[in-house]
Each structure stands twice: as structure tokens, then as C-alpha cells.
Protein backbone atom coordinates (compact mmCIF):
# COMPACT_ATOMS: atom_id res chain seq x y z
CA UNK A 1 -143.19 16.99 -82.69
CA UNK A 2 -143.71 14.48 -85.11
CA UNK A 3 -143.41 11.31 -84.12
CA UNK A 4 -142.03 9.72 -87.13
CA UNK A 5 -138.63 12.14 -86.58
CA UNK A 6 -137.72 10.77 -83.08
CA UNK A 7 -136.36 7.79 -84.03
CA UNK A 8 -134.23 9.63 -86.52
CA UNK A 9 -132.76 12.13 -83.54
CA UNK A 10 -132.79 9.14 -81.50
CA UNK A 11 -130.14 7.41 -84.28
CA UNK A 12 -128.35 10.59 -84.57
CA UNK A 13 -127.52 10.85 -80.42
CA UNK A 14 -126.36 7.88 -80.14
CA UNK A 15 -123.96 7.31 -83.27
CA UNK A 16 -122.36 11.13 -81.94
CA UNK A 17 -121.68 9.14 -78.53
CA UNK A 18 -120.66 6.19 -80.12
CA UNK A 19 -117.94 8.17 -82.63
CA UNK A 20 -116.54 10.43 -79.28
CA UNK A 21 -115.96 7.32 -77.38
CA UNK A 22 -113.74 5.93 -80.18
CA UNK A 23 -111.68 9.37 -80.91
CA UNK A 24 -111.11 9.40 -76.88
CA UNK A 25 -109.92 5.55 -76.78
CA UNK A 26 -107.40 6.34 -79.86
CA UNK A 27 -106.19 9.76 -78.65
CA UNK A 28 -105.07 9.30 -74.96
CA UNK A 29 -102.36 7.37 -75.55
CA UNK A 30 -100.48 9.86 -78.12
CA UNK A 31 -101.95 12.79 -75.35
CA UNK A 32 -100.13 10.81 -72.73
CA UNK A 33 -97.12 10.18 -74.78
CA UNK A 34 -96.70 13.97 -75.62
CA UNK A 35 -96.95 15.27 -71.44
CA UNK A 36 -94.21 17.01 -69.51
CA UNK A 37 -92.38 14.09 -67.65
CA UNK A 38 -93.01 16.38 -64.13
CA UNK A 39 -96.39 16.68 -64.93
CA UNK A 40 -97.30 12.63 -66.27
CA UNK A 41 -100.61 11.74 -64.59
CA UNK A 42 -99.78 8.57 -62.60
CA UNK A 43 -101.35 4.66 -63.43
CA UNK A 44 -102.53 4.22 -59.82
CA UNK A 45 -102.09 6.29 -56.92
CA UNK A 46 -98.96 6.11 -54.41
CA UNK A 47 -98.53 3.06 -52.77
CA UNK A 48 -98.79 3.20 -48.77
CA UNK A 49 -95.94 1.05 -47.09
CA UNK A 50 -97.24 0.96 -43.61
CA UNK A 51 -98.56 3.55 -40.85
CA UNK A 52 -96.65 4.92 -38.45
CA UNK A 53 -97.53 6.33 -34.46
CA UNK A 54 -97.49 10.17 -34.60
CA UNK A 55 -95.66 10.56 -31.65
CA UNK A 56 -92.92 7.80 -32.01
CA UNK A 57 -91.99 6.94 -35.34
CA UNK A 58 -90.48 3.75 -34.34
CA UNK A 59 -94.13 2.29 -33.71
CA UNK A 60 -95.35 1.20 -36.90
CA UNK A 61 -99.07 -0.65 -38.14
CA UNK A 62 -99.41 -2.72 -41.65
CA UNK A 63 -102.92 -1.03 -41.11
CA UNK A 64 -104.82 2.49 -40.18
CA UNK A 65 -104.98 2.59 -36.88
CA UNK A 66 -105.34 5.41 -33.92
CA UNK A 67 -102.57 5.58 -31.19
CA UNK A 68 -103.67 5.71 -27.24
CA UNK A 69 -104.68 9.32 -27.53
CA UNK A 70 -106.93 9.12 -30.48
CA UNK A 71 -104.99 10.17 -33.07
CA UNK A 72 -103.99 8.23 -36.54
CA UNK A 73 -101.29 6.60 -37.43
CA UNK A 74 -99.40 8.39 -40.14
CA UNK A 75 -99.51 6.68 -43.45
CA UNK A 76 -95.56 6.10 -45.15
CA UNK A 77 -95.82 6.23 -49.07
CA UNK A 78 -93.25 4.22 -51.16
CA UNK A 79 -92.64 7.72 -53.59
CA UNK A 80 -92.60 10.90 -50.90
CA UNK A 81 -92.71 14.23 -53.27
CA UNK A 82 -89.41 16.38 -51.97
CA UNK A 83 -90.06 19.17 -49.83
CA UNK A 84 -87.49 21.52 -51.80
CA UNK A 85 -90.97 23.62 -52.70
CA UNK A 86 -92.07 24.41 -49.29
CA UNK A 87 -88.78 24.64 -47.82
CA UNK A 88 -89.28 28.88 -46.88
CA UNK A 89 -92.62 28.41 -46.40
CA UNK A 90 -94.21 29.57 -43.19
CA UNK A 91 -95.80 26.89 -41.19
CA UNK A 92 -97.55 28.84 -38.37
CA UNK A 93 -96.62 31.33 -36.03
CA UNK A 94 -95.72 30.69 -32.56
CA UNK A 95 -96.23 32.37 -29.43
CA UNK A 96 -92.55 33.87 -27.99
CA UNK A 97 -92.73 32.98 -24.62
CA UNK A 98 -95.16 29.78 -24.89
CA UNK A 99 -94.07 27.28 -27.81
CA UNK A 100 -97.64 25.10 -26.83
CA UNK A 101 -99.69 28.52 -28.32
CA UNK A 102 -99.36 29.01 -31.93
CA UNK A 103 -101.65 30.86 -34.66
CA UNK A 104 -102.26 30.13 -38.40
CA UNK A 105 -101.77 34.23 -38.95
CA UNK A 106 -99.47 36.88 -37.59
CA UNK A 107 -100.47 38.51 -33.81
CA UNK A 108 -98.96 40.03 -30.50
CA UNK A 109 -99.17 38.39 -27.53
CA UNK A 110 -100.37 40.28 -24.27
CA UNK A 111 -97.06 41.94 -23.92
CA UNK A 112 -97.59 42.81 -27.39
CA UNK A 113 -94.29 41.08 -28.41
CA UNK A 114 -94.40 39.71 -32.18
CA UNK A 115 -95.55 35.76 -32.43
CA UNK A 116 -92.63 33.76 -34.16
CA UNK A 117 -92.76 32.30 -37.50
CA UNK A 118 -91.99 28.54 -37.72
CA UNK A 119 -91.07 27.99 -41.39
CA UNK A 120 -90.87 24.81 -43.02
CA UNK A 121 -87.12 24.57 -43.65
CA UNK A 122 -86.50 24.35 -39.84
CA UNK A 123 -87.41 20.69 -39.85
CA UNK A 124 -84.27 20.05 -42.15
CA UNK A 125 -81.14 20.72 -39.48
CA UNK A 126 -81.95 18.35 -36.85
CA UNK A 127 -81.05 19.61 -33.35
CA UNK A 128 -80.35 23.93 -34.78
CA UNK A 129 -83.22 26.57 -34.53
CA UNK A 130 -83.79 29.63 -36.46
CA UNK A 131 -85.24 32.71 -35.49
CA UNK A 132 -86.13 35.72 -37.58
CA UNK A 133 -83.49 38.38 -36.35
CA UNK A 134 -86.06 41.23 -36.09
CA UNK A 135 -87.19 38.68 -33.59
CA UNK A 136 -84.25 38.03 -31.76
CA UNK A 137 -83.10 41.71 -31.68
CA UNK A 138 -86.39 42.36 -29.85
CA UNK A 139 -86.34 39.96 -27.42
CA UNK A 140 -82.77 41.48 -26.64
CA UNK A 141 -80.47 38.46 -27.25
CA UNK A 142 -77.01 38.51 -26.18
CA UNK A 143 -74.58 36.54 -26.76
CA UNK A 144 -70.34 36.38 -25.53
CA UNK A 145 -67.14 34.93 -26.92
CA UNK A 146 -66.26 31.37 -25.15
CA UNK A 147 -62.13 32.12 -25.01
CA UNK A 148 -59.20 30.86 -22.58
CA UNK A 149 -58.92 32.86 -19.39
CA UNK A 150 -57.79 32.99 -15.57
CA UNK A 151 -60.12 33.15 -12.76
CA UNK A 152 -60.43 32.61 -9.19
CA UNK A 153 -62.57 32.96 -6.83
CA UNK A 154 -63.88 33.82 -3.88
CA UNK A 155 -65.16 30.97 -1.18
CA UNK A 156 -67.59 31.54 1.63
CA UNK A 157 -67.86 29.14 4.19
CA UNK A 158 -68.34 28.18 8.25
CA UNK A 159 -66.17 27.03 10.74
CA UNK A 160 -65.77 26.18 14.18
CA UNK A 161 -62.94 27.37 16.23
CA UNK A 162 -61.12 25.03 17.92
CA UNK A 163 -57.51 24.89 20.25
CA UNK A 164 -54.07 24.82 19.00
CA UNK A 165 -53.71 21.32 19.39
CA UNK A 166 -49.38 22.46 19.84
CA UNK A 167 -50.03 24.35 22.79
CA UNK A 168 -51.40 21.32 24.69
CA UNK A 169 -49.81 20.09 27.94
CA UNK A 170 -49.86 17.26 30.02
CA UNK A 171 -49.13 16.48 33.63
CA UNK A 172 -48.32 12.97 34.85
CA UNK A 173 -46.11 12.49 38.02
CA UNK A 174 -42.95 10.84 37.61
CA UNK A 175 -43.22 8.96 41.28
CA UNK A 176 -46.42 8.36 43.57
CA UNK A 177 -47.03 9.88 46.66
CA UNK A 178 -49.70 12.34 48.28
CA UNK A 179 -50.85 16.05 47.04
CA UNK A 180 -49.50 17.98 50.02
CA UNK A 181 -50.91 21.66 48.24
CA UNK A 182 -52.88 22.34 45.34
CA UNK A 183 -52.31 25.79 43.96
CA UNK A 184 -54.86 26.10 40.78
CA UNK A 185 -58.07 23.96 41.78
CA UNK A 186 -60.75 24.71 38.92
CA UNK A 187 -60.89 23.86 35.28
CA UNK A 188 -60.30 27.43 33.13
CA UNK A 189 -58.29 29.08 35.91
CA UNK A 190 -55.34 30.69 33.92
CA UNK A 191 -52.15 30.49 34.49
CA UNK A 192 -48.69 31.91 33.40
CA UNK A 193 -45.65 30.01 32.45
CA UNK A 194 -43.65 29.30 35.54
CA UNK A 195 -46.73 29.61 37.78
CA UNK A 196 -46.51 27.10 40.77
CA UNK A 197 -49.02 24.59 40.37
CA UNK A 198 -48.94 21.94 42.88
CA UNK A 199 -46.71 20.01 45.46
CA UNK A 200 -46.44 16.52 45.64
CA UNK A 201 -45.06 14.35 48.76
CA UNK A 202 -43.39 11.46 47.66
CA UNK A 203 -41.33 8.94 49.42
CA UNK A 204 -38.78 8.10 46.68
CA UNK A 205 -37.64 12.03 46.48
CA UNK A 206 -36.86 12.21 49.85
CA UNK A 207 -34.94 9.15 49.74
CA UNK A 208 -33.20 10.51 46.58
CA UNK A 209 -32.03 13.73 48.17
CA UNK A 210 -30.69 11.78 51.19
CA UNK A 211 -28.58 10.01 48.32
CA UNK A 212 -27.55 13.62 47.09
CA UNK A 213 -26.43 14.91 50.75
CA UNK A 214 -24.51 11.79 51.11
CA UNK A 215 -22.63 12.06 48.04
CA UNK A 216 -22.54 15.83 48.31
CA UNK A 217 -20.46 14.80 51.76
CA UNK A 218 -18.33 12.58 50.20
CA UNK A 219 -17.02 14.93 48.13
CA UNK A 220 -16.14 17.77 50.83
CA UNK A 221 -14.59 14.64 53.00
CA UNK A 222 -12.27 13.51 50.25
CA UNK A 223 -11.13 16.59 49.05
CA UNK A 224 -7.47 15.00 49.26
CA UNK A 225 -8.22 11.39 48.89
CA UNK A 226 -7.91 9.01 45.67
CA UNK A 227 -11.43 8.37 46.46
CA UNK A 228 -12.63 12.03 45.39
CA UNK A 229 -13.38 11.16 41.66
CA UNK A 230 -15.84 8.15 42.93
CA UNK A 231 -17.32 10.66 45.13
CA UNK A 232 -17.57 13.60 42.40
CA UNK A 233 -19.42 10.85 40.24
CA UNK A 234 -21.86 9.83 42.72
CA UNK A 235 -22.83 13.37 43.32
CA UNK A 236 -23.47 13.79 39.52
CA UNK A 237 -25.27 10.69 39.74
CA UNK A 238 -27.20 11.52 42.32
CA UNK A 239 -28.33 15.34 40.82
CA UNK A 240 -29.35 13.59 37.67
CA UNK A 241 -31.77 11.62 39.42
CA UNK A 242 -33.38 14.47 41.34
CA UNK A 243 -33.52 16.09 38.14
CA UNK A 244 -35.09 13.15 36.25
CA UNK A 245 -37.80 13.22 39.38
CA UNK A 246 -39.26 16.86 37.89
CA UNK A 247 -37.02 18.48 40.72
CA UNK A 248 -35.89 21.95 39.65
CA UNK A 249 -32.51 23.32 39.08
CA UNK A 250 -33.26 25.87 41.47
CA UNK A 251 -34.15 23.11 44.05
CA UNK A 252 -31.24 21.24 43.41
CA UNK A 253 -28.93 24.28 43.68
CA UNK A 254 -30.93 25.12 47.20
CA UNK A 255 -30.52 21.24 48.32
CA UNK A 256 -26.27 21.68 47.86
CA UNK A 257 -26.27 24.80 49.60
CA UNK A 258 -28.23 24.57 52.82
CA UNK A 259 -28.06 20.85 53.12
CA UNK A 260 -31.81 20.88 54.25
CA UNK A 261 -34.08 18.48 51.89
CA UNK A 262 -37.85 19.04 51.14
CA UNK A 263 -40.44 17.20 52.09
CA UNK A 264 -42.53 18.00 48.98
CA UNK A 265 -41.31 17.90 44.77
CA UNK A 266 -43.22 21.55 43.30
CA UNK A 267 -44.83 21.37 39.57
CA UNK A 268 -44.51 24.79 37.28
CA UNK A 269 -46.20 25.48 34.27
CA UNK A 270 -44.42 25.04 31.33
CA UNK A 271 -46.29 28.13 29.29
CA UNK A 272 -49.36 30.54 29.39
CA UNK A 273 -52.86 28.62 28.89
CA UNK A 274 -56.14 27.62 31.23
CA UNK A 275 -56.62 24.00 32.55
CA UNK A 276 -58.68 22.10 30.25
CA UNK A 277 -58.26 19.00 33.00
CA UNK A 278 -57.95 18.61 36.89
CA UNK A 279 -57.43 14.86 38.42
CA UNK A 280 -56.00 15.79 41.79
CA UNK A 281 -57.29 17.26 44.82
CA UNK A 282 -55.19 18.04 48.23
CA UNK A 283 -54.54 14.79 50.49
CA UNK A 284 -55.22 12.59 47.57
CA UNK A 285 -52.94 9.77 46.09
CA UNK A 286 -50.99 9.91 42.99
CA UNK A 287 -49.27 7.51 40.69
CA UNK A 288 -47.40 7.90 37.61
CA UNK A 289 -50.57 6.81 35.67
CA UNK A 290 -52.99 10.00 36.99
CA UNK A 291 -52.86 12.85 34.86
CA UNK A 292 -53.00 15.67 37.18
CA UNK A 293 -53.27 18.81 34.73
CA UNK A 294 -53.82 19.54 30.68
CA UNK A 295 -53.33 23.11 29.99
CA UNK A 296 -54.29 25.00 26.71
CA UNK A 297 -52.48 27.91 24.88
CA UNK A 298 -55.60 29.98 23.92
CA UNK A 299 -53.10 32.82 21.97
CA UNK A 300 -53.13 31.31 18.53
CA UNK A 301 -56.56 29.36 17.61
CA UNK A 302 -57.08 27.02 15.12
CA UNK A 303 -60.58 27.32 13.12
CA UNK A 304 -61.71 23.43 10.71
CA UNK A 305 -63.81 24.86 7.81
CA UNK A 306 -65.84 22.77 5.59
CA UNK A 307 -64.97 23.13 1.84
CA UNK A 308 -66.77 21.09 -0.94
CA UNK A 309 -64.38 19.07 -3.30
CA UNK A 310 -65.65 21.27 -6.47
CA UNK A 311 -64.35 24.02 -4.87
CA UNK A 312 -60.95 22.13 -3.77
CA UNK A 313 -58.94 23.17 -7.12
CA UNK A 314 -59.12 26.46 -6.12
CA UNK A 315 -57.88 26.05 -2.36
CA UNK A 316 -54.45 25.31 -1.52
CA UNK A 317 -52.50 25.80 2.00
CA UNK A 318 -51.04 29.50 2.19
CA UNK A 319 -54.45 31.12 0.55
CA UNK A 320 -55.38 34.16 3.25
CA UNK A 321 -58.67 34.02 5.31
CA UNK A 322 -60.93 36.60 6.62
CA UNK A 323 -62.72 35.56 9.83
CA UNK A 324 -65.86 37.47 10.97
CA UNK A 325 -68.49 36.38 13.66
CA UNK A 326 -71.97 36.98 14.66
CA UNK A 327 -71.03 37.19 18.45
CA UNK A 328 -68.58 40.59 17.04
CA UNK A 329 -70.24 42.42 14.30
CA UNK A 330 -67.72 44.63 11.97
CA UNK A 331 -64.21 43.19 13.87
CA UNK A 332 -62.47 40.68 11.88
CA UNK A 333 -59.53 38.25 11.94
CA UNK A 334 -56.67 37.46 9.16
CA UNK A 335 -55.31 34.22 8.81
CA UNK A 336 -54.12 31.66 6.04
CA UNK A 337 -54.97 27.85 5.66
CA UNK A 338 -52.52 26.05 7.63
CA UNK A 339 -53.20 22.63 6.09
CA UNK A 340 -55.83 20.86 4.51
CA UNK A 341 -57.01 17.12 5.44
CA UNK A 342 -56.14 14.08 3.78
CA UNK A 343 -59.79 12.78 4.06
CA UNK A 344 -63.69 13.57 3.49
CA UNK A 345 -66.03 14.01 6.99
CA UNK A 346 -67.64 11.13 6.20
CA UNK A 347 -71.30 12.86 7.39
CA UNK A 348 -70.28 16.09 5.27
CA UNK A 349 -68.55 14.67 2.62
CA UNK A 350 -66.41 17.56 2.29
CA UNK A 351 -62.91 18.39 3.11
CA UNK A 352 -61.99 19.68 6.18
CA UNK A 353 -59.18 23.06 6.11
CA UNK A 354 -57.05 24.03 9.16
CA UNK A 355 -56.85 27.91 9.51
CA UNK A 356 -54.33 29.42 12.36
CA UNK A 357 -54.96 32.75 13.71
CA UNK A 358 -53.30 34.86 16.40
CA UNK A 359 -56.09 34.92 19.57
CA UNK A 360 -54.76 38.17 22.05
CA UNK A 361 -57.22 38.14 24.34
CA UNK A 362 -58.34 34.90 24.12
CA UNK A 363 -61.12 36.64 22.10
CA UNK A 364 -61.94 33.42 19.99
CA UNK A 365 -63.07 31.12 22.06
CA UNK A 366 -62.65 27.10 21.71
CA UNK A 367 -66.37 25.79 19.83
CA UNK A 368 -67.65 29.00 18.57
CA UNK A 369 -69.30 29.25 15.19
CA UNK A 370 -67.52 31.75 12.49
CA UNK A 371 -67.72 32.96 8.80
CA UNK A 372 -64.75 32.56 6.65
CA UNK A 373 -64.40 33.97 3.30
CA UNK A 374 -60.95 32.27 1.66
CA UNK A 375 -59.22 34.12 -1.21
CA UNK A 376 -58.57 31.52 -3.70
CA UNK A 377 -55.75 31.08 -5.70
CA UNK A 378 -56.67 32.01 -9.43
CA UNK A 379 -56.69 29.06 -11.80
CA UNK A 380 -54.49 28.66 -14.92
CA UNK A 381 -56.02 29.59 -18.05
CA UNK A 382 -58.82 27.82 -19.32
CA UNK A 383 -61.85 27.69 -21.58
CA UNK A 384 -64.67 29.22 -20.06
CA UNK A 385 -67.95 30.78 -20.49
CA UNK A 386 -70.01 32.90 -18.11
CA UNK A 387 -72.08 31.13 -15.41
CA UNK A 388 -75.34 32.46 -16.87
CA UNK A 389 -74.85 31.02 -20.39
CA UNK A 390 -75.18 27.19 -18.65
CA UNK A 391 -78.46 25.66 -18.63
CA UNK A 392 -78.62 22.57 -16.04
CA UNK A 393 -80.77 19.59 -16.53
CA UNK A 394 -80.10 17.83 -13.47
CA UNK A 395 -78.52 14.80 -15.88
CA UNK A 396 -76.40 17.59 -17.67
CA UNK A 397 -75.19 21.25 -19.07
CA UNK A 398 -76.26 22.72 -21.85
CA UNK A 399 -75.19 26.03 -23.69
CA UNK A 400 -77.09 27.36 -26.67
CA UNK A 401 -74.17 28.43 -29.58
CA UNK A 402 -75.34 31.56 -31.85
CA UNK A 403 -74.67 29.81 -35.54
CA UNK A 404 -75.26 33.38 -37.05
CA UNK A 405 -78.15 34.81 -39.38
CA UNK A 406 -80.82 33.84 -36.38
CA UNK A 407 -79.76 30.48 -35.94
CA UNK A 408 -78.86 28.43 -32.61
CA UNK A 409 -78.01 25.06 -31.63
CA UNK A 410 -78.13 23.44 -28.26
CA UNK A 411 -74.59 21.89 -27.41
CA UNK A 412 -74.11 19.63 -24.53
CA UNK A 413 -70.77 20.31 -22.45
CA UNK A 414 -68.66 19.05 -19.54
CA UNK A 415 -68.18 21.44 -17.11
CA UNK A 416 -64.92 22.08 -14.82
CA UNK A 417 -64.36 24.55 -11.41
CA UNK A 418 -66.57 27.79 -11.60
CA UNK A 419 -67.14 30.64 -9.70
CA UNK A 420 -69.89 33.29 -9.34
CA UNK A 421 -68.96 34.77 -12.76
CA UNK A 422 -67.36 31.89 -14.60
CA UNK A 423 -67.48 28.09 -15.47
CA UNK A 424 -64.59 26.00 -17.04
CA UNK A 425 -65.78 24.28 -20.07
CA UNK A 426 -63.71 21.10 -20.55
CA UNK A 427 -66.07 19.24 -23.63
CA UNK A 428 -68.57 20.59 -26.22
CA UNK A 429 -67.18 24.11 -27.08
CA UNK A 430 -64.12 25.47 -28.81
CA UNK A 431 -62.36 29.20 -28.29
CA UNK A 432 -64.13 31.92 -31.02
CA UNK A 433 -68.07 30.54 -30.61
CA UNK A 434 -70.41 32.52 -29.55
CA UNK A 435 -72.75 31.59 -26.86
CA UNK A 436 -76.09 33.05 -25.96
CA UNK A 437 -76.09 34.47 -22.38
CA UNK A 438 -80.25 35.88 -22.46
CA UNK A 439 -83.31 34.47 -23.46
CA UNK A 440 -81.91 30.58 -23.35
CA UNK A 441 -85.24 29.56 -22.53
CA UNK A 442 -86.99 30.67 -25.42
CA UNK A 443 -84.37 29.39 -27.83
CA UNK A 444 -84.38 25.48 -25.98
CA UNK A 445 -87.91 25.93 -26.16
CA UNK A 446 -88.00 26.32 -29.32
CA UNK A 447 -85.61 23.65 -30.15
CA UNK A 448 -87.63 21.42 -28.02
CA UNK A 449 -90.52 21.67 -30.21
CA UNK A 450 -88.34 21.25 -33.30
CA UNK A 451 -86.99 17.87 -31.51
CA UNK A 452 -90.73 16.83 -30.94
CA UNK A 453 -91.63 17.63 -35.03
CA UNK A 454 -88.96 15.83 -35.91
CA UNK A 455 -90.48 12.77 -34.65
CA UNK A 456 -93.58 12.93 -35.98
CA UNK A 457 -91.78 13.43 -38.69
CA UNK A 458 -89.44 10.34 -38.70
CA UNK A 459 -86.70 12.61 -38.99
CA UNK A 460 -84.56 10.65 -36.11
CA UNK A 461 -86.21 7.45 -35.86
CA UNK A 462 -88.18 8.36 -32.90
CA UNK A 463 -84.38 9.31 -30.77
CA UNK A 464 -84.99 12.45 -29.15
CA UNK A 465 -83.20 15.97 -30.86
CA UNK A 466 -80.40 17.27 -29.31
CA UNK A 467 -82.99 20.63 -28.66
CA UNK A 468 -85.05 18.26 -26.10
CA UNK A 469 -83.95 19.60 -22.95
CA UNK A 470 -87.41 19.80 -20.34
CA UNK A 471 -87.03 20.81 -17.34
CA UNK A 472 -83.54 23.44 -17.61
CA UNK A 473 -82.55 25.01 -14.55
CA UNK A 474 -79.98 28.08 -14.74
């Protein structure tokens, strides 16, 4: 090239530079001017506020910084663009039975059931999950109508049999003397009402039916005299004290007609039973103080069950009772709840129920263990739900509601009585919802993880979602 040109291409470069740098400078701001307002290019780039901790959005940082798992802070812009674009998009796609496995594409898991698609949108309804209904149709949802009804129920529960505390007798002599004869000498002998039990020598009777033959006398003697009526008193006197000494009519009558007193006063049963207590022997010494015999009516048996004091609304006195027993296999008693205790067994802490039963046979014997199953009486109507539609946390009861269209919400309720079918619902629900009663799990699972991205997102300050409900028992 010649070398007297290159300054001349030289000159000609660099005034073409020179003359597009001006155009630019005097153009942009008329190109700027002239722009779509949604599609202005900004002065400077969004201004960061602060950073916030991934996992708790109440933990905040003036400057980038990682949390104690390694992971950065979040940074909070002053101008966040609206989500309204990417509200149906999908986000990922979640495993149906483990929220913790998802997958950037669509897949089966190993029992070839469809992964679930998390979409964007779901982050918007704090504490509601949606499902894609091809979804929940698969995983065969179902769901029943919460509504008022009447139910009972039936309760199961043990008792110990025990002895009719009204058929209990005592024996305590009215005088002291000596046991001339003992006629039942052993603890659980039976006896029959009438039975002769024991005789009893005792000074102060003889003395008293000396009185009686004296006054008994003085009545014959003054059969014409104005002293008859003294003598007819004394007499009646005189009876009324043999009587009050446990002396027997038949006695009595066998004192005024032979004339002969006894040496001995006789004790009778007063009704069938077996001696539960023995405190005399023959030749030994009695006062009013010893309690020679207790006897027990074994024909009608009392059983104390233990019922719990959930169960107490449905238990009042009246309700029948089946009795069964090990000991007896396929024989069974009928009885109803005779009354229920005032208080708690304080090492139970439930309430104790008296049940009376007819015993023939003295086939139920005092301290033997039994199974009673009570037929309640059925409750008034109520809200309720099925039993299996309750998830328990231990610190309360949840019940997923079907919002329609594949969406669910967890609601928190108060529960009332229940039985094996039914719960009473006394907070949280209203008649007409529908509740899901299958696949619970996968739904609070899923609202779980929605409670968790909410969050991270600072969606709820860092307060757990209603959908955080680890650790549901059913």
C-alpha cells in the first residue's frame, strides 16, 4: 500500500467514529422518550432492602449472608415484579406419597402412580391445597357430608364383682354372757333364713324371765282383785323386755305356757347368705360390743365398672348391661346400671358404675374379674363427622374440607363424645361441607409443604400455615 494514503484512511476512521458517537448521544433520549411505559429500560437496577433467612423470614441481614445450614439469605427488592404471569405455571412435580421427592419433569413413581404438579398459583391461598382432579380421582379420594345426627354407642369395659352391700347382716348380742352351743362354726358355711345359729347363756335373761313368771302369776292370782290391771301391765312389761333381749315370740309364748324358763337366749338368721365373719367360739365370753356373725346375700351381686369421663355423656343409670366372663365362656348375665358414683378413683381417674344382677346359684362369685359391654343411651342430635375423617396431633384435631375443583384446606376443630363410627364436632365445621375421609395424609402433606414455601416466601411472616400439621395420628 502506499504509504502516503494511510494517513488519509487513518483521518477517515476516526472522523466515522467521531460522527456515530454524536448521532448516539443526541438520539437516545428521543428513543427513550418514544418506549412502551411496560417495557422503559430502568436508570439503575432494583434496589435491595435487606436479606432475609430462607427458612424464617422473620430473620433478616442489612448484608449477604448464609444461614446455619449454608444457604443465602434471600435478597428483598424495594420494586418486586407481580407474579400474575406465572401464576398457572408449573413449578415441579412432586412425588404422591413423599412430598421431600420432587422432579423438574413428569414421571411415575414405583407404584407407577402419576407425580403431582405443584403450580405456582398454590403459593397465593395461604393454608388451601390444590390437586389436579385426575390426580385425586386416582388416588381414590372420598369425601362425606358433615350434618346433625344421633348416635350412641356401644361401651366395653371390666369389672369386678362384688356383694350386695343390702343383703349384709350383723350380729351383736344385746346382753353378755357365755356361748353355751355354736351351730354354724366356719366362715362360708350357708345358711337359710330362720336357721338356728347359736345359743347364748346370759345372766340378765334368766333374771328377766323370772320377772315374766312372776308377773305372769300375778295376773292368774288377781283375777278378781282391783290389783289385776297393775298385774296385766307388769306382765306386758315384762314380755317387752324379753323381747327387746332377741328372745323369740315363740319363746315367749313357750315361757307363759309351761312356766319352765331357759337357761340359754337362741339367735336365727334373719335371711339366706354365707358368713363372711365368725367372733365366737363355744364356752367363750360375749359382750354387747363382739360381733358374733356377718352374713352375705350372694342372690343378687353387685359388679363396680370403670368408665372414662369421655365416655360419661353417654352413660346414665337404667342403660342395660351384658356380663360375660372368662371363667364361663358363651353364658352371660343381663343387668342395668344401678347408680353411678359421685367421684373419680383417684388411681384410675375414672368413674366408677354400680351394676345389679340376679346371682341363682351363687354363680358370680364376690372379687371375680368380668367383661361388660353397656348399651348407651343415644345422644341428641349433633354435628358430626366420621371417626376416620379426624387427624390427631397430640396438641389437636384436624379435618381436611374438600373446597371443590381439587382444592382442600386443613381446618382445626373441637371435638365432643364419639364412638367407633362417629365424633361430635363442636368448633371448626358447619352442616353441608364436605370432608375428606381417604388419603388425609397426602393432602396435609401437601399442605405442609405449602406452609413451609410460604415461609421462604415471606408469605406469613415466618408464622407457621394452617397446612403444618407433622406428626398426624388417625
Amino acid at each position: 500500500m502506499n504509504t502516503k494514503k494511510i494517513p488519509l484512511l487513518s483521518g477517515v476512521i476516526l472522523a466515522s467514529v467521531a460522527i456515530g458517537i454524536v448521532a448516539g448521544w443526541l438520539l437516545k433520549d428521543n428513543f427513550k422518550d418514544n418506549l412502551p411505559p411496560d417495557i422503559a429500560i430502568s436508570p439503575k437496577e432494583k434496589k435491595i432492602l435487606f436479606y432475609r433467612n430462607p427458612m424464617d423470614a422473620s430473620i433478616t441481614s442489612p448484608v449477604p449472608q448464609k444461614d446455619n445450614m449454608g444457604m443465602d439469605y434471600i435478597p428483598v427488592y424495594a420494586d418486586e415484579k407481580s407474579s400474575a404471569q406465572t401464576e398457572n405455571k408449573i413449578l415441579f412435580y412432586r412425588n404422591p406419597m413423599n412430598p421431600d421427592v420432587t422432579s423438574p419433569t413428569p414421571q411415575k413413581d414405583s407404584m407407577g402412580m402419576d407425580y403431582i404438579p405443584v403450580y405456582a398459583n398454590k403459593m397465593t391461598d395461604t393454608g388451601s391445597v390444590e390437586i389436579d382432579p385426575r390426580v385425586v380421582q386416582n388416588l381414590g379420594v372420598r369425601t362425606a357430608v358433615v350434618q346433625r345426627q344421633s348416635f350412641a354407642t356401644s361401651i366395653d369395659t371390666v369389672g369386678t364383682v362384688a356383694i350386695d352391700e343390702r343383703g349384709i347382716s350383723f350380729f351383736n348380742p344385746k346382753i353378755s354372757g357365755w356361748v353355751e352351743r355354736v351351730y354354724v362354726k366356719a366362715l362360708g358355711d350357708a345358711v337359710q333364713r330362720g336357721q338356728l345359729l347359736a345359743e347364748i347363756y346370759a345372766p340378765e335373761l334368766v333374771s328377766a324371765q323370772e320377772e315374766f313368771l312372776v308377773a305372769l302369776n300375778g295376773v292368774k292370782r288377781f283375777t278378781d282383785s282391783p290389783l289385776l290391771k297393775d298385774s296385766q301391765s307388769l306382765l306386758e312389761t315384762a314380755r317387752a323386755r324379753l323381747q327387746l333381749l332377741d328372745m323369740s315370740n315363740a319363746d315367749v309364748e313357750a315361757l307363759e305356757r309351761t312356766g319352765q324358763g331357759r337357761r340359754t337366749i337362741k339367735l336365727y338368721a334373719p335371711h339366706n347368705g354365707i358368713v363372711t365373719e365368725l367372733n365366737m367360739r363355744e364356752g367363750g365370753y360375749i359382750t354387747p360390743d363382739t360381733r358374733l356373725y356377718s352374713l352375705a346375700d350372694l342372690s343378687r351381686a353387685w359388679v363396680i365398672m370403670e368408665i372414662y369421663t369421655s365416655q360419661m355423656e353417654f352413660v346414665t343409670p337404667g342403660n342395660s348391661v351384658t356380663l360375660r366372663t372368662a371363667s364361663m365362656p358363651g353364658r352371660e348375665w343381663r343387668g342395668r346400671i344401678d347408680y353411678l358414683y359421685p367421684t373419680i378413683n383417684p388411681q384410675t381417674r375414672t368413674v366408677q358404675a354400680r351394676l345389679v344382677f340376679d346371682n341363682p346359684g351363687n354363680v358370680l362369685r364376690p372379687g371375680m374379674f368380668v367383661n361388660a359391654s353397656i348399651k348407651s343411651t343415644a345422644k341428641a342430635p349433633t354435628l358430626a363427622v366420621p371417626r376416620e375423617a379426624l387427624l390427631r396431633t397430640g396438641t389437636r384435631d384436624v379435618v381436611m374440607v374438600a373446597l371443590g375443583a381439587g382444592s382442600f384446606k386443613p381446618v382445626t376443630v373441637r371435638t365432643g363424645a364419639e364412638n367407633s363410627e362417629l365424633v361430635e364436632i363442636l368448633e371448626g365445621l358447619e352442616a353441608g361441607q364436605q370432608v375428606v375421609l381417604s388419603g388425609q395424609f397426602l393432602l396435609d402433606a401437601e399442605a405442609s409443604f405449602k406452609g413451609g414455601m410460604d415461609r421462604i416466601e415471606g408469605n406469613n411472616s415466618g408464622t407457621p400455615a394452617q397446612g403444618d400439621h407433622a406428626g398426624h395420628q388417625q
